[in-house]
C-alpha atoms as a PDB file:
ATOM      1  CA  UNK A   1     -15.990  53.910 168.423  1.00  0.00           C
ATOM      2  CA  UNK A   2     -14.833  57.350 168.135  1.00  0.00           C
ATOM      3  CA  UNK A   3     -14.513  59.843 171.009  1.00  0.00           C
ATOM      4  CA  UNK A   4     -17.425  62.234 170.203  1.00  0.00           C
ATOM      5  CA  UNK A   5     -19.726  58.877 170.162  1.00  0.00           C
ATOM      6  CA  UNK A   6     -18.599  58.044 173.171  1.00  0.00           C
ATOM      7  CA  UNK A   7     -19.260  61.040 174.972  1.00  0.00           C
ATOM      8  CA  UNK A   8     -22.476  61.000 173.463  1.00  0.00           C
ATOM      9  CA  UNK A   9     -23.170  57.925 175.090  1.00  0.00           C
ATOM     10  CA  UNK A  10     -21.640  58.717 178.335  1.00  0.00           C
ATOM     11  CA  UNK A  11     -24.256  61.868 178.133  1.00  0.00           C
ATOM     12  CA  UNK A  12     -27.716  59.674 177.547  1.00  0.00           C
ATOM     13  CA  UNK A  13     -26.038  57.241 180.163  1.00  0.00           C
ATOM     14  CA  UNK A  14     -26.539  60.134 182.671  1.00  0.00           C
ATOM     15  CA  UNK A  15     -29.282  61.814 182.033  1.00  0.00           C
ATOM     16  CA  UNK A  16     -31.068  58.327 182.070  1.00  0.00           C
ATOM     17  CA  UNK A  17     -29.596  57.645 185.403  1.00  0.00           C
ATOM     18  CA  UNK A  18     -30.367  61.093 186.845  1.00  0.00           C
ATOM     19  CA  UNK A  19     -34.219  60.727 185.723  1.00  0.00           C
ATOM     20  CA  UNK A  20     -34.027  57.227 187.400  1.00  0.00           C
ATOM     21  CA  UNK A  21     -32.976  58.663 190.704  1.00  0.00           C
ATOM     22  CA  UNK A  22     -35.251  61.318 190.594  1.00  0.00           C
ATOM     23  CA  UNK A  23     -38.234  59.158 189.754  1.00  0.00           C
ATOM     24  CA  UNK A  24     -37.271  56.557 192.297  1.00  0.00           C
ATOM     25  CA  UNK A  25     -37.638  59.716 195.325  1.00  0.00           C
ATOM     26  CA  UNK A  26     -41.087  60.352 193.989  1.00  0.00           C
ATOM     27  CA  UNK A  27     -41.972  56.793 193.759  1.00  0.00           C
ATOM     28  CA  UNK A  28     -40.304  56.137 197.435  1.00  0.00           C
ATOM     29  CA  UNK A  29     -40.991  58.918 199.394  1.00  0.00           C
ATOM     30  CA  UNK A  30     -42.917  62.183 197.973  1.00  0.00           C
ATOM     31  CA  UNK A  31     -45.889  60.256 197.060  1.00  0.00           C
ATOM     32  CA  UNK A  32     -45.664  57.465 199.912  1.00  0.00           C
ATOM     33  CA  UNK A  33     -45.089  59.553 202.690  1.00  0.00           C
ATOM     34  CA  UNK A  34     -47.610  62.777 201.354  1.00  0.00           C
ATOM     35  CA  UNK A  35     -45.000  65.273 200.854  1.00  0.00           C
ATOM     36  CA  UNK A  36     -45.356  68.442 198.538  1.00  0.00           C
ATOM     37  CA  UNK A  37     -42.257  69.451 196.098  1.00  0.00           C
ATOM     38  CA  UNK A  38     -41.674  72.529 193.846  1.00  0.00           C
ATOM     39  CA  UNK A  39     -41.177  71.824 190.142  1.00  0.00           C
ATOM     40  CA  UNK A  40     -43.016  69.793 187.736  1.00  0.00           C
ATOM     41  CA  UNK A  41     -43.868  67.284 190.085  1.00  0.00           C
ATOM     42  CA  UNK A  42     -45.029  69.943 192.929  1.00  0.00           C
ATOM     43  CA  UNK A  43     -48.003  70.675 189.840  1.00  0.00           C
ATOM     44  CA  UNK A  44     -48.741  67.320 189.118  1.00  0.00           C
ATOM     45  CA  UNK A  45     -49.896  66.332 192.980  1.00  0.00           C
ATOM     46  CA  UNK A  46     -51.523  69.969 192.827  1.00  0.00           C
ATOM     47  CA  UNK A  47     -53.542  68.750 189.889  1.00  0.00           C
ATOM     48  CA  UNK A  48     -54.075  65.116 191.275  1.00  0.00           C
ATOM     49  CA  UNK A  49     -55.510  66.036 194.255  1.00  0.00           C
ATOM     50  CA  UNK A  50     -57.731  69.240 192.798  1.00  0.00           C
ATOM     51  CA  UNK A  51     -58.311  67.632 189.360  1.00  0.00           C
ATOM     52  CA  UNK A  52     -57.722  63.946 189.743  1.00  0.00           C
ATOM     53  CA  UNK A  53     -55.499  64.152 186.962  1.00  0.00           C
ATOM     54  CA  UNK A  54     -53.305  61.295 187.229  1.00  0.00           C
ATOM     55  CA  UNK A  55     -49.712  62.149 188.356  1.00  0.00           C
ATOM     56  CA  UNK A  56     -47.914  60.210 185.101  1.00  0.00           C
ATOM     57  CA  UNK A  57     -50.311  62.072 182.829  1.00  0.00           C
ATOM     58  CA  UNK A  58     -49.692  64.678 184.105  1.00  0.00           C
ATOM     59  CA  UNK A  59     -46.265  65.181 183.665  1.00  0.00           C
ATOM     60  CA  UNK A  60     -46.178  63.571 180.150  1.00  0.00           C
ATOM     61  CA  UNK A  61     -48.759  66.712 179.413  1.00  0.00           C
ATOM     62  CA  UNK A  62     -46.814  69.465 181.443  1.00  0.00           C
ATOM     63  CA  UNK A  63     -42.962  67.950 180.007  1.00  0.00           C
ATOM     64  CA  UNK A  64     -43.807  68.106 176.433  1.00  0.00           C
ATOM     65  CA  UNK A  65     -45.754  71.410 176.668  1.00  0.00           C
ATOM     66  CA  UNK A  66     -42.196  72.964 178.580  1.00  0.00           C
ATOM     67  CA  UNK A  67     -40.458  71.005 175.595  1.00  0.00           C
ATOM     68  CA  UNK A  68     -42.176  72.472 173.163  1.00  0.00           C
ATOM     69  CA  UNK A  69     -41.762  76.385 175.172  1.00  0.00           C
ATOM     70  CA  UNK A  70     -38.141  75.411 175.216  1.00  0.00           C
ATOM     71  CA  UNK A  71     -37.728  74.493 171.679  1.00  0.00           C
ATOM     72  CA  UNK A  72     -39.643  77.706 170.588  1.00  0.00           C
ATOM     73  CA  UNK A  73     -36.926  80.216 172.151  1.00  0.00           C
ATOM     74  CA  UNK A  74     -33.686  78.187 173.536  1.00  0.00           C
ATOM     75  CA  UNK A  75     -32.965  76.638 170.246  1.00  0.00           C
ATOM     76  CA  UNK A  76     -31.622  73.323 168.433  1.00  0.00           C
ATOM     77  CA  UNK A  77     -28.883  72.273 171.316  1.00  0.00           C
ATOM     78  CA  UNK A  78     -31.844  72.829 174.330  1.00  0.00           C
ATOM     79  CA  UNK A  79     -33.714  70.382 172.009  1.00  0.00           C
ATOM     80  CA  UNK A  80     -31.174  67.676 171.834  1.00  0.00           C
ATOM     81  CA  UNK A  81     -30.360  67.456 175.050  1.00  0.00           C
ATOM     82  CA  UNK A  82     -33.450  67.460 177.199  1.00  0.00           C
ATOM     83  CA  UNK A  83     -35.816  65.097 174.630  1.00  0.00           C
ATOM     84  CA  UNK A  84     -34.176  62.651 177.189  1.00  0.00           C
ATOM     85  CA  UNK A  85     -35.177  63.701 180.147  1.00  0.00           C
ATOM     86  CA  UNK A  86     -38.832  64.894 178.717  1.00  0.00           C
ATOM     87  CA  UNK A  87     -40.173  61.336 177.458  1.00  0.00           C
ATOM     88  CA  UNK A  88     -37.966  59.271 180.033  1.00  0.00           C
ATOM     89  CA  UNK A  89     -39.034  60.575 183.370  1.00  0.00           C
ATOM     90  CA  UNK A  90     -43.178  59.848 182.472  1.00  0.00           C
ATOM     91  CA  UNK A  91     -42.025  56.779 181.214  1.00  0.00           C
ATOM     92  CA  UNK A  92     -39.621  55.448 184.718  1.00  0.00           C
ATOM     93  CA  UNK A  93     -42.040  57.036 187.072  1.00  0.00           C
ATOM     94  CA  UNK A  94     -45.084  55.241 185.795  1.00  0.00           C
ATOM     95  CA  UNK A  95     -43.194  51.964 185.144  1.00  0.00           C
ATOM     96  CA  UNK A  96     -41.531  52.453 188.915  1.00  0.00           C
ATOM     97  CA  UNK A  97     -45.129  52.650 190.329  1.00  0.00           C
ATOM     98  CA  UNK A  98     -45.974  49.504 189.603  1.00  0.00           C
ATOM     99  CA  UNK A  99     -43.594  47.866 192.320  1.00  0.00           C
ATOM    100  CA  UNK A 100     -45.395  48.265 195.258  1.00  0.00           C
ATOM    101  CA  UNK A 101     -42.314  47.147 197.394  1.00  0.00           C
ATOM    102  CA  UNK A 102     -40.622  50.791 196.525  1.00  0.00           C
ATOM    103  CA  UNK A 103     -43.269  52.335 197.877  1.00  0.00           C
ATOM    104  CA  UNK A 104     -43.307  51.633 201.588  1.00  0.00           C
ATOM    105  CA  UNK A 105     -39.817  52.271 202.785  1.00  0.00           C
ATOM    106  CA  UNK A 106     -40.574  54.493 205.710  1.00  0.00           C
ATOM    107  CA  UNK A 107     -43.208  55.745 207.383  1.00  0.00           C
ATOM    108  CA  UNK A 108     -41.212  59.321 208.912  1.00  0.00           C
ATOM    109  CA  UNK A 109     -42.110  62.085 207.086  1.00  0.00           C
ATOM    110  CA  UNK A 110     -38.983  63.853 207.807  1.00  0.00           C
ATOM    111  CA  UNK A 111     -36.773  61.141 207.099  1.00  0.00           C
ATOM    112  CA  UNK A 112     -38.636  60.676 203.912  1.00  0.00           C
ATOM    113  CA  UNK A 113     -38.082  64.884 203.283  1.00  0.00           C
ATOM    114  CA  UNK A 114     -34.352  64.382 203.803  1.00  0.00           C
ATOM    115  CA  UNK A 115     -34.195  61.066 201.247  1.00  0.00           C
ATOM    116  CA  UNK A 116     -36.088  62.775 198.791  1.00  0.00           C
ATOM    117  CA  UNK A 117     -34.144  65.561 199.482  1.00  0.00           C
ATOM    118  CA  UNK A 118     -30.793  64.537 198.740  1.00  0.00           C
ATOM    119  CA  UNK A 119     -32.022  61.621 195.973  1.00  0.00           C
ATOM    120  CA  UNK A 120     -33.619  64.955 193.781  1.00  0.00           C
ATOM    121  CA  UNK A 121     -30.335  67.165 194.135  1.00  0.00           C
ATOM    122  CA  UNK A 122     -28.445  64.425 193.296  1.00  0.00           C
ATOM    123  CA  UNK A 123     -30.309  63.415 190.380  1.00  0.00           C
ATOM    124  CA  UNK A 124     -30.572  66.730 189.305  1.00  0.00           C
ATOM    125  CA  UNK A 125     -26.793  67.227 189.794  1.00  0.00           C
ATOM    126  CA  UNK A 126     -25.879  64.291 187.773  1.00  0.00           C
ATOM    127  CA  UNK A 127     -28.540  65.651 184.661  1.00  0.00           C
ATOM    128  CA  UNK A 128     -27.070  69.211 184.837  1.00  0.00           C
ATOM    129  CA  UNK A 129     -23.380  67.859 184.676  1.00  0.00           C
ATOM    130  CA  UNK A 130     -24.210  65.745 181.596  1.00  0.00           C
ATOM    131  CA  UNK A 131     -25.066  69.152 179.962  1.00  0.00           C
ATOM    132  CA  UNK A 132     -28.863  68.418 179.900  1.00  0.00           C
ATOM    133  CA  UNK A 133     -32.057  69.479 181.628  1.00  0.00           C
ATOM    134  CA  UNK A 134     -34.344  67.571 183.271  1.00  0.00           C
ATOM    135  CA  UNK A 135     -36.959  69.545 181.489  1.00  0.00           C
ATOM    136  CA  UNK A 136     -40.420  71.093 183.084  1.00  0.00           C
ATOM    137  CA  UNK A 137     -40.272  73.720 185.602  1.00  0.00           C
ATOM    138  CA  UNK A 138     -36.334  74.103 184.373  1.00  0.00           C
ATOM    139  CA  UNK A 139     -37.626  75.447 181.726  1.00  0.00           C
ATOM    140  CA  UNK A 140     -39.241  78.560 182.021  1.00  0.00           C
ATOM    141  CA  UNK A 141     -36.456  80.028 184.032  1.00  0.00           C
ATOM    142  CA  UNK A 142     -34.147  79.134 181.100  1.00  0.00           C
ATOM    143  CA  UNK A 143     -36.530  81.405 179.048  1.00  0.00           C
ATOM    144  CA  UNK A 144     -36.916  84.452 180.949  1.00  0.00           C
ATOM    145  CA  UNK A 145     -32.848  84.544 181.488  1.00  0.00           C
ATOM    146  CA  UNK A 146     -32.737  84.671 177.461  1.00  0.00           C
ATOM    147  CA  UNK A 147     -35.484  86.984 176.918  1.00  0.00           C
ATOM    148  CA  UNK A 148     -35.028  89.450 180.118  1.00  0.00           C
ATOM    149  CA  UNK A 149     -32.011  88.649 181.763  1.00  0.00           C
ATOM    150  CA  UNK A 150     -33.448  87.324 184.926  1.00  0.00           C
ATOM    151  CA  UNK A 151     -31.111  85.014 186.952  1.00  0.00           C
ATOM    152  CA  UNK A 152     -32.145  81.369 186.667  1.00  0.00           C
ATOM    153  CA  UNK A 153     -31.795  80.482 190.252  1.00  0.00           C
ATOM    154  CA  UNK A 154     -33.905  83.538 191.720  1.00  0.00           C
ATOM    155  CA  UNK A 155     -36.859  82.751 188.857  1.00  0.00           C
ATOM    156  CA  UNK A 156     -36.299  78.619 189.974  1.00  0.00           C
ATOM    157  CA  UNK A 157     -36.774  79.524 193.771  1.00  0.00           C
ATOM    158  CA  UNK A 158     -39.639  81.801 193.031  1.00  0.00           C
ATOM    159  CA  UNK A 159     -41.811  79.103 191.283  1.00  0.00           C
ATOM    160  CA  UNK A 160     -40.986  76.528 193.718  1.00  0.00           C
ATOM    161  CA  UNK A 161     -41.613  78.852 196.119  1.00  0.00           C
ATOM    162  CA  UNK A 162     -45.541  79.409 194.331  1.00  0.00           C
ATOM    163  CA  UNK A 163     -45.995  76.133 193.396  1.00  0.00           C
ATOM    164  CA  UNK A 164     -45.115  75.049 197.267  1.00  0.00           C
ATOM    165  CA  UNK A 165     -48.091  77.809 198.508  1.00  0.00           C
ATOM    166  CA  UNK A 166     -50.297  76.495 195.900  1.00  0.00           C
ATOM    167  CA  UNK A 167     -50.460  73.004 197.660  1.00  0.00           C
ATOM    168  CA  UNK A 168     -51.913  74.338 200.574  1.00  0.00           C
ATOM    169  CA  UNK A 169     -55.213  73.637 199.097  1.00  0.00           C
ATOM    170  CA  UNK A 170     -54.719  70.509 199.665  1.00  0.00           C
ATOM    171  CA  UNK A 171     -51.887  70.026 202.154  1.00  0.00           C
ATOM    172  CA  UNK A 172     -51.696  71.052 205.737  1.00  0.00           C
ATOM    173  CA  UNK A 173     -48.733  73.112 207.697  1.00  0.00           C
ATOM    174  CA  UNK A 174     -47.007  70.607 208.555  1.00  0.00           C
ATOM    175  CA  UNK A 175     -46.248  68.843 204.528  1.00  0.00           C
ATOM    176  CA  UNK A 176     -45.879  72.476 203.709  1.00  0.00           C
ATOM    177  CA  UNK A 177     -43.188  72.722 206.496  1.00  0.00           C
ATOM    178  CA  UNK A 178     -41.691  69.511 205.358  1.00  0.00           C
ATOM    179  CA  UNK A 179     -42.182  70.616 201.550  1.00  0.00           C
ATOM    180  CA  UNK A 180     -39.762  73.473 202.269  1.00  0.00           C
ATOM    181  CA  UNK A 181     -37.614  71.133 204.099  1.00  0.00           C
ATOM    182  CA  UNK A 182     -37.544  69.200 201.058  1.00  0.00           C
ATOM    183  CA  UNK A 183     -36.609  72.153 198.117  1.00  0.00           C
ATOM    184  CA  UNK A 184     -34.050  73.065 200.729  1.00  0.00           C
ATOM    185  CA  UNK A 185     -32.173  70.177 200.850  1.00  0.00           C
ATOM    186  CA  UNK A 186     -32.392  69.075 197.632  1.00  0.00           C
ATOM    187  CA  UNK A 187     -30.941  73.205 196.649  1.00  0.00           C
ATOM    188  CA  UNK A 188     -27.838  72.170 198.992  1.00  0.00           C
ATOM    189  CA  UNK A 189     -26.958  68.995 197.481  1.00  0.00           C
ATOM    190  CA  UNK A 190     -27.546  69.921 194.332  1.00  0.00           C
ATOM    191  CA  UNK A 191     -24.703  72.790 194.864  1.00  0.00           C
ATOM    192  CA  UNK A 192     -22.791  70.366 196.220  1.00  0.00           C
ATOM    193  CA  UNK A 193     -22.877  67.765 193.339  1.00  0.00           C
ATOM    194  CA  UNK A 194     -22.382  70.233 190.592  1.00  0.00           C
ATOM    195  CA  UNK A 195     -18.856  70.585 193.167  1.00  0.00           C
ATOM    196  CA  UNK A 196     -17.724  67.153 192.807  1.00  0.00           C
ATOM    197  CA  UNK A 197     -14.553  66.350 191.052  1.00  0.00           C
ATOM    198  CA  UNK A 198     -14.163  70.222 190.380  1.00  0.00           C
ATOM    199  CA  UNK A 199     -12.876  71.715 193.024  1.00  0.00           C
ATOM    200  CA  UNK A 200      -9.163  72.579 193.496  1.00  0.00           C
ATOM    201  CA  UNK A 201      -6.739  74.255 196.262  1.00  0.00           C
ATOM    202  CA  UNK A 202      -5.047  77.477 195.253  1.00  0.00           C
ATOM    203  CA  UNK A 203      -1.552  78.306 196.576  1.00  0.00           C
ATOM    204  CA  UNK A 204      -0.101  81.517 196.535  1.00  0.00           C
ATOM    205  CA  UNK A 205       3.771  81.078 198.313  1.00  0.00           C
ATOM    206  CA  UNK A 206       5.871  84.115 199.504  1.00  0.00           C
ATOM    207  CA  UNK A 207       9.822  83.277 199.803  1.00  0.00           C
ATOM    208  CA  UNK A 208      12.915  84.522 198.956  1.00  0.00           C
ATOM    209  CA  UNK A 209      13.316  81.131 197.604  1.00  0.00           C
ATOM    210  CA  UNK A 210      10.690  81.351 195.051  1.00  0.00           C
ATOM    211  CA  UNK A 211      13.165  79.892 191.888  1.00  0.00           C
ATOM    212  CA  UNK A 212      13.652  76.664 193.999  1.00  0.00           C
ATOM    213  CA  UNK A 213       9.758  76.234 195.115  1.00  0.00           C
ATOM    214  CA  UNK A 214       9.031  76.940 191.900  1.00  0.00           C
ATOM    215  CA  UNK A 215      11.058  74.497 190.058  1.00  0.00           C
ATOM    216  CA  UNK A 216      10.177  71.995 192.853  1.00  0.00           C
ATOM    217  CA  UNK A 217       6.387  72.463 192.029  1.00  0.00           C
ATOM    218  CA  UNK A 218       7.320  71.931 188.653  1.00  0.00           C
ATOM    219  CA  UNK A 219       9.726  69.038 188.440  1.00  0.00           C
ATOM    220  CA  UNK A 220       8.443  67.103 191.531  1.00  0.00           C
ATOM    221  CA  UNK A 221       4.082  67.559 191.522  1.00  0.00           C
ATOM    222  CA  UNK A 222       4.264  67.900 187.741  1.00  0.00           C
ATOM    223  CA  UNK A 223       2.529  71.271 188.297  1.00  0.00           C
ATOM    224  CA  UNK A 224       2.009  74.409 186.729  1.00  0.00           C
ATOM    225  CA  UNK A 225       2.810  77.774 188.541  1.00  0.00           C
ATOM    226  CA  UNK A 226       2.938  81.293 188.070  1.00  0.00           C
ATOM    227  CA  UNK A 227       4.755  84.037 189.452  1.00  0.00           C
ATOM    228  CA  UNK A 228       3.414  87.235 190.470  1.00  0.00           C
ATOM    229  CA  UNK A 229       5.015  90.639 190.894  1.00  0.00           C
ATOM    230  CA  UNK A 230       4.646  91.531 194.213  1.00  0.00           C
ATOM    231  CA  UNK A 231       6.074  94.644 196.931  1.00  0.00           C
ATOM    232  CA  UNK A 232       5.762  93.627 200.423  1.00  0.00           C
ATOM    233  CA  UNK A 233       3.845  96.121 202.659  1.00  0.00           C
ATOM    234  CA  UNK A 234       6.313  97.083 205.236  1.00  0.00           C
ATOM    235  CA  UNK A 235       9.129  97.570 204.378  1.00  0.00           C
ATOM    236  CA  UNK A 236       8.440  97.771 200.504  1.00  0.00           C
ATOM    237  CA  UNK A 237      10.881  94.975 199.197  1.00  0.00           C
ATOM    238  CA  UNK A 238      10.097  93.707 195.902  1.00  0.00           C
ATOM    239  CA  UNK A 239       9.592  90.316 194.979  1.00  0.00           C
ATOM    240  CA  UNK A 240       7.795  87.227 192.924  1.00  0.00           C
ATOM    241  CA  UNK A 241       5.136  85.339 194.589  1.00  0.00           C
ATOM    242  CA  UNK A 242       4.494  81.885 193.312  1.00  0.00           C
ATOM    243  CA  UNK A 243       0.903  81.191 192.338  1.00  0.00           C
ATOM    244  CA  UNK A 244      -0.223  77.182 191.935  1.00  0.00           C
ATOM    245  CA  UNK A 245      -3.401  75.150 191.955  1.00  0.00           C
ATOM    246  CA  UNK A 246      -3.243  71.768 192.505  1.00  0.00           C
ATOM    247  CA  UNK A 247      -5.376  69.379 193.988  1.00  0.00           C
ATOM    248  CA  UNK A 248      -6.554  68.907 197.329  1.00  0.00           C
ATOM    249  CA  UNK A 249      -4.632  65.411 197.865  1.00  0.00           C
ATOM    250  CA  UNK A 250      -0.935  66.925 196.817  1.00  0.00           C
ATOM    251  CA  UNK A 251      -1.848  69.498 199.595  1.00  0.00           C
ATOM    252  CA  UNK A 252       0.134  67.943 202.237  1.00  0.00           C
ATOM    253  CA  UNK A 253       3.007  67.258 199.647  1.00  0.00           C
ATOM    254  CA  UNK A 254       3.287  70.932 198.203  1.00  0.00           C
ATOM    255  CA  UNK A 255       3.210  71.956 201.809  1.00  0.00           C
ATOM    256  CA  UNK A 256       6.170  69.351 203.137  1.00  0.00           C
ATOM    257  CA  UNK A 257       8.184  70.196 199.984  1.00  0.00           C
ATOM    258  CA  UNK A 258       8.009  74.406 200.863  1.00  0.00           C
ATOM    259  CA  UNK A 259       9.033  73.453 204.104  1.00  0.00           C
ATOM    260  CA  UNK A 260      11.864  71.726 203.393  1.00  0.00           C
ATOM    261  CA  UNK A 261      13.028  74.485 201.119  1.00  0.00           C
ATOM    262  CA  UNK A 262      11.967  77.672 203.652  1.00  0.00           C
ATOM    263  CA  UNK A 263      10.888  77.060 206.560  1.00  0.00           C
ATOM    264  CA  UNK A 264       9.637  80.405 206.700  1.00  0.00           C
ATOM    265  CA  UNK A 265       7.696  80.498 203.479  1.00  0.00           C
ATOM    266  CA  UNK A 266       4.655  82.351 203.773  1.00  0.00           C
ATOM    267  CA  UNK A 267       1.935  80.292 202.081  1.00  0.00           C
ATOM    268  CA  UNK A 268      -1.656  81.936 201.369  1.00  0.00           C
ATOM    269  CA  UNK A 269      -3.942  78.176 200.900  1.00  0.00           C
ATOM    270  CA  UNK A 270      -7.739  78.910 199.759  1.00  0.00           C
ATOM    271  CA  UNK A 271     -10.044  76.558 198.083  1.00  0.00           C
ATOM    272  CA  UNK A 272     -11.405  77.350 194.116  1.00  0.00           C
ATOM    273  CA  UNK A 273     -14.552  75.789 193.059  1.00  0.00           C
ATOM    274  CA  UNK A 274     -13.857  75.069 188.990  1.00  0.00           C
ATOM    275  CA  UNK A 275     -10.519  75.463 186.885  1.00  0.00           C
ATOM    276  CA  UNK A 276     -10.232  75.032 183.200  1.00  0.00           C
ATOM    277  CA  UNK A 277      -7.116  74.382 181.489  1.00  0.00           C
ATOM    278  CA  UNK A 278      -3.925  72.785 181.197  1.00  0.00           C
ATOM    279  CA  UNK A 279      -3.708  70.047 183.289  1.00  0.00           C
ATOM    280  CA  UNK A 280      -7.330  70.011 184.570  1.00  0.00           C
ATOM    281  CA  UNK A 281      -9.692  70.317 181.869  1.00  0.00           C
ATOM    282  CA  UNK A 282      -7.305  69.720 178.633  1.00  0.00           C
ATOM    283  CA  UNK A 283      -4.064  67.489 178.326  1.00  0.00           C
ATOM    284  CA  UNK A 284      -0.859  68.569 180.026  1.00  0.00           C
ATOM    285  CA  UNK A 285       1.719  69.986 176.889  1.00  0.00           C
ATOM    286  CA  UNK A 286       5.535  69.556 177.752  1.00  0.00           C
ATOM    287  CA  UNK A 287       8.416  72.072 176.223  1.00  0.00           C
ATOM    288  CA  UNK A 288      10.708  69.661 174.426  1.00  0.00           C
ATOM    289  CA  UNK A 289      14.351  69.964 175.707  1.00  0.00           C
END
C-alpha cells in the first residue's frame, strides 16, 4: 500500500469519524434536550417545526443543494473532499435515530448546550484537519471568500447568527440563550482542535555565549537554530541572538542546558501556533561530515 493511498484512507477515516461525532450531538442532545444550532442543522429544526419537513430529509435536500453550489464555483478538489461528509452525515444521523437509548442522556439543557458544544467543535475540528468540509452552511462562506473576498469566519458567524434569530419562531428566550451558548462553545473548541499537535515554543536566547548554546541546541535537542544580528539598546554592543523552536516538552531541557552554560542568558520564551518545515512538517536532513 503506497503512501498517497494511505493518506487517502487516513482522510475518509476522519471525515467519517468527524460526521459521526457530530451526528451523535444532534442525536444526543440538540434534538433531545430542544436546543437551536446555527448551520445546516439550525435550518433543518427551523423547517421541522414550521414545515414539518423531516430533519434527515432535510439535510439530505439542503447538503446536496450546498454540494452542488460548491461544485459550481470551488472546483474539482472542494468536490472530492466533501462528497464524504455530504451523503454520510444524512445517512449516520438518520441511522443514529433509531437507538432510542442515545437519545435520553440528560435532561439539563445547559449541560446538554455544553456537550453539544464541545462534541460539534470537535467534530468539526477533526473534518477541517483531514482537509475536508463538512459541507452545508460551510459552504456558502467558502463561496463568497472566492468571489468577493469576504472572510470565511465573519460570513460563518453571520449566518449562524440569522439562522439562530430565525428559530425564534419557534423557540423561546431561553433555547435562544442556550443556542448562543451552544455556537459559542462549539467556535472555542473548534479553535482549539485545529491547535492540537501544532503548536510549538519559540526561543529567542541573548548571551555572550551564543556559539556554545547554539551548538548545544544543536548537538544535544537535535534542533535547528538561527542566529540573528542584533545591537543591544543601551549601551549599543553588537551581537547574535539565537533563535529556536522546539517543542513544548524540551522546554524545561533547553532552559536547564542555557543555564548551565550562562547563567545570565537572557531568554525571550513565547508560544507559536503552526510551523512548517524541517523537522516539524518534513523530515529532518543532516550535513554529511
Amino acid at each position: 500500500m503506497n503512501k498517497s493511498y494511505k493518506g487517502y484512507i487516513k482522510k475518509i477515516t476522519l471525515i467519517l469519524i468527524g460526521n459521526t461525532i457530530y451526528a451523535l450531538a444532534v442525536t444526543s442532545f440538540i434534538l433531545p434536550d430542544g436546543l437551536i444550532t446555527g448551520g445546516s442543522t439550525g435550518l433543518a429544526l427551523l423547517a421541522y417545526h414550521q414545515l414539518g419537513i423531516p430533519i434527515t430529509i432535510f439535510v439530505s435536500i439542503f447538503n446536496v443543494a450546498m454540494f452542488a453550489l460548491g461544485a459550481v464555483f470551488l472546483g474539482k478538489a472542494f468536490v472530492l473532499t466533501t462528497m464524504v461528509s455530504t451523503f454520510y452525515f444524512p445517512f449516520i444521523l438518520g441511522l443514529l435515530q433509531k437507538f432510542p437509548q442515545l437519545q435520553d442522556l440528560t435532561s439539563d439543557r445547559l449541560l446538554a448546550a455544553l456537550y453539544a458544544g464541545i462534541m460539534i467543535g470537535i467534530s468539526i475540528g477533526i473534518v477541517i484537519k483531514a482537509g475536508a468540509s463538512t459541507g452545508g452552511m460551510d459552504i456558502p462562506p467558502l463561496v463568497l471568500n472566492k468571489k468577493f473576498g469576504f472572510p470565511v469566519s465573519v460570513s460563518l458567524y453571520g449566518f449562524d447568527f440569522i439562522i439562530l434569530l430565525s428559530q425564534m419562531l419557534f423557540a423561546n428566550k431561553e433555547q435562544v440563550l442556550y443556542g448562543i451558548l451552544l455556537v459559542l462553545t462549539y467556535t472555542v473548541v473548534l479553535d482549539k482542535v485545529l491547535l492540537v499537535g501544532q503548536a510549538r515554543t519559540q526561543v529567542k536566547i541573548v548571551s555572550e555565549k551564543y556559539r556554545e548554546i547554539n551548538k548545544m541546541i544543536i548537538d544535544r535537542l537535535d534542533r535547528g537554530s538561527t542566529l540573528i544580528h542584533a545591537e543591544t539598546g543601551y549601551y549599543h554592543n553588537e551581537s547574535l541572538v539565537v533563535l529556536t523552536v522546539i517543542s513544548n516538552r524540551e522546554l524545561p531541557k533547553l532552559n536547564e542546558l542555557v543555564l548551565s552554560v550562562d547563567p545570565k542568558a537572557f531568554m525571550i520564551i513565547s508560544r507559536v501556533n503552526e510551523v512548517k518545515g524541517r523537522g516539524f512538517t518534513m523530515e529532518k536532513v543532516y550535513k554529511e561530515h
